[in-house]
N, C-alpha and C. Protein backbone atom coordinates (compact mmCIF):
# COMPACT_ATOMS: atom_id res chain seq x y z
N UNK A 1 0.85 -1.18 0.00
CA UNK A 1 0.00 0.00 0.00
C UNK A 1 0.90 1.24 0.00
N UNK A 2 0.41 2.06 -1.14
CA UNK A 2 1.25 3.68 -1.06
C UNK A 2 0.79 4.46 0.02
N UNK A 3 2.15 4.78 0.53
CA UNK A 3 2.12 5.80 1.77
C UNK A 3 1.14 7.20 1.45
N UNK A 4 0.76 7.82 0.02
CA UNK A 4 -0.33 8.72 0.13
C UNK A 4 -2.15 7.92 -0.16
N UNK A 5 -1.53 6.50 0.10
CA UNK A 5 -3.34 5.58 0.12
C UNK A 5 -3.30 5.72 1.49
N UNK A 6 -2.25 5.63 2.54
CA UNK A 6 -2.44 5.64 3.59
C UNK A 6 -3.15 6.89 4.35
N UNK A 7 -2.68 7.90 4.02
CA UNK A 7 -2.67 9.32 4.30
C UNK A 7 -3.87 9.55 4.08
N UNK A 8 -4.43 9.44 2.86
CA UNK A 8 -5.98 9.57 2.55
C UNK A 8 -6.72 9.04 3.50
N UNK A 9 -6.41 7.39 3.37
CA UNK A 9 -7.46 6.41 4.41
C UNK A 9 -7.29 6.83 5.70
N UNK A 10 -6.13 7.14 6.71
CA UNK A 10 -5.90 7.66 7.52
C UNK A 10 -6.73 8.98 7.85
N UNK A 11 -6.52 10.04 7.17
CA UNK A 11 -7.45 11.18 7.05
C UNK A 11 -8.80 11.21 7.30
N UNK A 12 -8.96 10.57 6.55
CA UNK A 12 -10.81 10.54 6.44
C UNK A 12 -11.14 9.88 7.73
N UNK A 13 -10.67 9.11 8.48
CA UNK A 13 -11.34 8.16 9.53
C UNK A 13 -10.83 8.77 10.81
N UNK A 14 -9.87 9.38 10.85
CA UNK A 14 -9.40 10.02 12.07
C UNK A 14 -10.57 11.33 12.16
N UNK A 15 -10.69 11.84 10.89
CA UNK A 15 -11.92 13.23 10.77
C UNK A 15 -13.15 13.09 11.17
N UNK A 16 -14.02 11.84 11.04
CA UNK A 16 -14.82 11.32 11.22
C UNK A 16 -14.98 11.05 12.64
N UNK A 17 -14.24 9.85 12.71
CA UNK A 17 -13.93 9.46 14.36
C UNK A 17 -14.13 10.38 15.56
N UNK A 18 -13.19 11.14 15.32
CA UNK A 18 -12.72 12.50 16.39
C UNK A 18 -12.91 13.56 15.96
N UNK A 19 -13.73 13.68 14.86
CA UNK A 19 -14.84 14.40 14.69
C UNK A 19 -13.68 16.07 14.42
N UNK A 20 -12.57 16.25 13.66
CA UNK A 20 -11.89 17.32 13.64
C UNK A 20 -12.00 17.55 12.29
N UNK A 21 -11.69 18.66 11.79
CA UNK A 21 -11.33 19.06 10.26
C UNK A 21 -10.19 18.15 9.78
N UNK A 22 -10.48 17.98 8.58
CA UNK A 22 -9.01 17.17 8.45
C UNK A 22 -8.21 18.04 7.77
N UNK A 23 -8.30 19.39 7.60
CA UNK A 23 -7.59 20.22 7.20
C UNK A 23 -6.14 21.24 8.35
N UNK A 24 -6.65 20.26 9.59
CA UNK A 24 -5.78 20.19 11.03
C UNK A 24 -5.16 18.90 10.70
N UNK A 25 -5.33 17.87 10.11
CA UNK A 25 -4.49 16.97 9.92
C UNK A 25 -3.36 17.04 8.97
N UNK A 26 -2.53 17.39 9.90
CA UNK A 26 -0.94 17.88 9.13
C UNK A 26 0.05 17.40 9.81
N UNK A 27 1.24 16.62 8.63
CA UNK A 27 1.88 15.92 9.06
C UNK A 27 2.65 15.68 10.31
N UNK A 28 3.24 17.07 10.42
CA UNK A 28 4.19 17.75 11.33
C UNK A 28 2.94 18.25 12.73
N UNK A 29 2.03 18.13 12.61
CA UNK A 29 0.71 18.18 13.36
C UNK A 29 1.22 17.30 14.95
N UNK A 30 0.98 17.53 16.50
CA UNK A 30 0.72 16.22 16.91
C UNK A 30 -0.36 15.77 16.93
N UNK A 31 -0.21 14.83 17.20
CA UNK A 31 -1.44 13.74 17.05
C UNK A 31 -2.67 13.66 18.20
N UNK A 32 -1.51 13.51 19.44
CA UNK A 32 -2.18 13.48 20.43
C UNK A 32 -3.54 14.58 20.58
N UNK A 33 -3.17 16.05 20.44
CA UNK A 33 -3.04 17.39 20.63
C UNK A 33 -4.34 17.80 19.55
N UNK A 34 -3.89 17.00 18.70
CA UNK A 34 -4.71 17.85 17.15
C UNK A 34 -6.07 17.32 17.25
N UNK A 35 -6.13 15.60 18.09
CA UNK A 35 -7.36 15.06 17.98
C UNK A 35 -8.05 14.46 19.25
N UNK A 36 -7.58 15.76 20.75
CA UNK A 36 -8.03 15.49 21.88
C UNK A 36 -7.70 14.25 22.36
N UNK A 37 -6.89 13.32 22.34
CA UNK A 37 -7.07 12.10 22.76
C UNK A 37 -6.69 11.85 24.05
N UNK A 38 -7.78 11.15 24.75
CA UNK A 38 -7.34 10.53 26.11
C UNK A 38 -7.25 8.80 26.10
N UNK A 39 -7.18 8.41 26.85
CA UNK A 39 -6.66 6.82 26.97
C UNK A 39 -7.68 6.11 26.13
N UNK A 40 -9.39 6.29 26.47
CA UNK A 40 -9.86 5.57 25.43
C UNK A 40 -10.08 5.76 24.20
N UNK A 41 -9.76 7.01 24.38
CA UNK A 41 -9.25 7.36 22.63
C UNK A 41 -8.63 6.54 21.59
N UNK A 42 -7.53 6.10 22.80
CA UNK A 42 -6.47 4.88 22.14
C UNK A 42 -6.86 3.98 21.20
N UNK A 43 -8.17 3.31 22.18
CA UNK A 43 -8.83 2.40 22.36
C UNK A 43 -9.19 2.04 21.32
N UNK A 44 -9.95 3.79 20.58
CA UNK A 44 -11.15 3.46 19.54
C UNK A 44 -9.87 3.79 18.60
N UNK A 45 -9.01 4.54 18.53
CA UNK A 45 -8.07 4.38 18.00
C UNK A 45 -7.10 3.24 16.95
N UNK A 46 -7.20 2.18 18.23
CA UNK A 46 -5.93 0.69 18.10
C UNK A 46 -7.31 0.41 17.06
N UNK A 47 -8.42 -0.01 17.28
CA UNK A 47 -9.71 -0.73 17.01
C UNK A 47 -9.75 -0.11 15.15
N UNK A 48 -9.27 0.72 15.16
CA UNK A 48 -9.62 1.59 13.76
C UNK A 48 -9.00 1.50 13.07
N UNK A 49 -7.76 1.31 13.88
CA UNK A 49 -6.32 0.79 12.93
C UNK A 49 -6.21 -0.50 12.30
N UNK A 50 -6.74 -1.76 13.20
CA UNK A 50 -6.90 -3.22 13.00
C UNK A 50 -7.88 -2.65 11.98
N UNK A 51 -9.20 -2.60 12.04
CA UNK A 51 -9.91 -3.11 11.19
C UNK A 51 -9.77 -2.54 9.72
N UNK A 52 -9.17 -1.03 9.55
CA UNK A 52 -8.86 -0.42 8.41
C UNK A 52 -7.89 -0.98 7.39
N UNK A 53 -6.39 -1.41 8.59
CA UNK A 53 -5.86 -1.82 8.12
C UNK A 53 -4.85 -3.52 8.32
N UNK A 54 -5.75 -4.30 9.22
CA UNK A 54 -5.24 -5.65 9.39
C UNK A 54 -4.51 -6.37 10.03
N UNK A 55 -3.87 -4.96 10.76
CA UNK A 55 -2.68 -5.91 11.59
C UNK A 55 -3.15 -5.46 12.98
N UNK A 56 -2.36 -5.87 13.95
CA UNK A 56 -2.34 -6.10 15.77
C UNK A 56 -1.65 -4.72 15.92
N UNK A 57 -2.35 -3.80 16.53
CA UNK A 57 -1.52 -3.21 17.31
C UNK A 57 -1.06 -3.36 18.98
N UNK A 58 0.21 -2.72 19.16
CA UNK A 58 0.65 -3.09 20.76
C UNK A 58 0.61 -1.37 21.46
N UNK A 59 0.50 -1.66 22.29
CA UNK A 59 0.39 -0.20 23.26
C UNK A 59 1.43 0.50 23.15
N UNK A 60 2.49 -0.06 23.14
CA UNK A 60 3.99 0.31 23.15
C UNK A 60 4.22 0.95 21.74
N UNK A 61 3.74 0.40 20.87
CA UNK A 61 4.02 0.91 19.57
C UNK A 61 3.88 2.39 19.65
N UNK A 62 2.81 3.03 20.62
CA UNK A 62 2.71 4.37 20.22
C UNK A 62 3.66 5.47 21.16
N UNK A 63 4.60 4.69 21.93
CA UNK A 63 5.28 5.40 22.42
C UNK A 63 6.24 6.47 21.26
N UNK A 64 6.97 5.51 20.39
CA UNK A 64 7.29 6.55 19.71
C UNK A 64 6.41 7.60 18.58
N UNK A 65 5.22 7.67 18.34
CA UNK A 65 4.39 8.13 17.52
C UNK A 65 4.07 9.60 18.28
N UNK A 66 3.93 10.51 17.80
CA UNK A 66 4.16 12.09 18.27
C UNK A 66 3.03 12.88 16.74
N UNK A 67 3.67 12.55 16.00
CA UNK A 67 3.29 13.50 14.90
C UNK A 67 2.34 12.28 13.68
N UNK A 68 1.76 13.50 12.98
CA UNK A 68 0.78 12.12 11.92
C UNK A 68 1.83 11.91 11.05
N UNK A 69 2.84 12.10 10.98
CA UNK A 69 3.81 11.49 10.27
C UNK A 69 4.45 10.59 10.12
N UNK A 70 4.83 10.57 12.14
CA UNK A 70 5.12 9.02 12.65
C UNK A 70 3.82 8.55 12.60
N UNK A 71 3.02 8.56 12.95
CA UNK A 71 1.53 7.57 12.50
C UNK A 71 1.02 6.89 10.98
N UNK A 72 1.58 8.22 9.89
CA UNK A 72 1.76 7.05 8.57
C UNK A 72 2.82 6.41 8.24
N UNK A 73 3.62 6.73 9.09
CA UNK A 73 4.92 5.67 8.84
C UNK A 73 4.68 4.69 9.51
N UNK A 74 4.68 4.42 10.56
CA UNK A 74 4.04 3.48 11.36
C UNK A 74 3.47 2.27 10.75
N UNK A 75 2.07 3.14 10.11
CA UNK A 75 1.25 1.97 9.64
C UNK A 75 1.95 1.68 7.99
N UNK A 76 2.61 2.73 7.20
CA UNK A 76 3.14 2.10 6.13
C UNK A 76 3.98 0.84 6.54
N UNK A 77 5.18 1.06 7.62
CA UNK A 77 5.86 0.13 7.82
C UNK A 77 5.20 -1.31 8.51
N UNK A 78 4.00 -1.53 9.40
CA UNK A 78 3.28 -2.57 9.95
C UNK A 78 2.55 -3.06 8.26
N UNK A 79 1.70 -1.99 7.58
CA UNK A 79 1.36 -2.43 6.29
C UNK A 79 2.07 -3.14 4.97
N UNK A 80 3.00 -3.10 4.90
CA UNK A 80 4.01 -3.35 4.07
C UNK A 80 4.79 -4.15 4.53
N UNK A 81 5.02 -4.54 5.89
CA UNK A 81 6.02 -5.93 6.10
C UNK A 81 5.00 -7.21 6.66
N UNK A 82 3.67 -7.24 6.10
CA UNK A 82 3.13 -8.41 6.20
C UNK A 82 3.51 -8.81 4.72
């Protein structure tokens, strides 16, 4: 999957979800910050990620994730090494 299929699919469901403009969704953006998130945020978060895109997420994974940049890299790299 191309990293701007991601970005799109990413986009649209984070806008929806958490209910923000996705015109605040910018790369260099944080994540946390841009889309209010508290712990069960995560939640509906991890849940959106599996089903969008297929794989397991771990809690830990989002330690390093800060920006939606690390978040489409992230999932390019979990997407692309199945």
């Amino acid at each position: 999957m191309e990293l701007e299929e991601i970005i799109q699919t990413t986009k649209t469901f984070l806008a929806d979800e958490f209910e923000v403009d996705e015109t605040k969704i910018e790369p260099q953006a944080n994540l946390r910050e841009t889309l209010d998130l508290d712990s069960l945020d995560y939640v509906d978060l991890v849940v959106i990620i599996e089903s969008n895109f297929g794989f397991k997420v771990k809690a830990e994974d989002f330690t390093d994730i800060k920006t939606f940049e690390d978040f489409y890299n992230y999932i390019s790299v979990k997407v692309n090494s199945n």
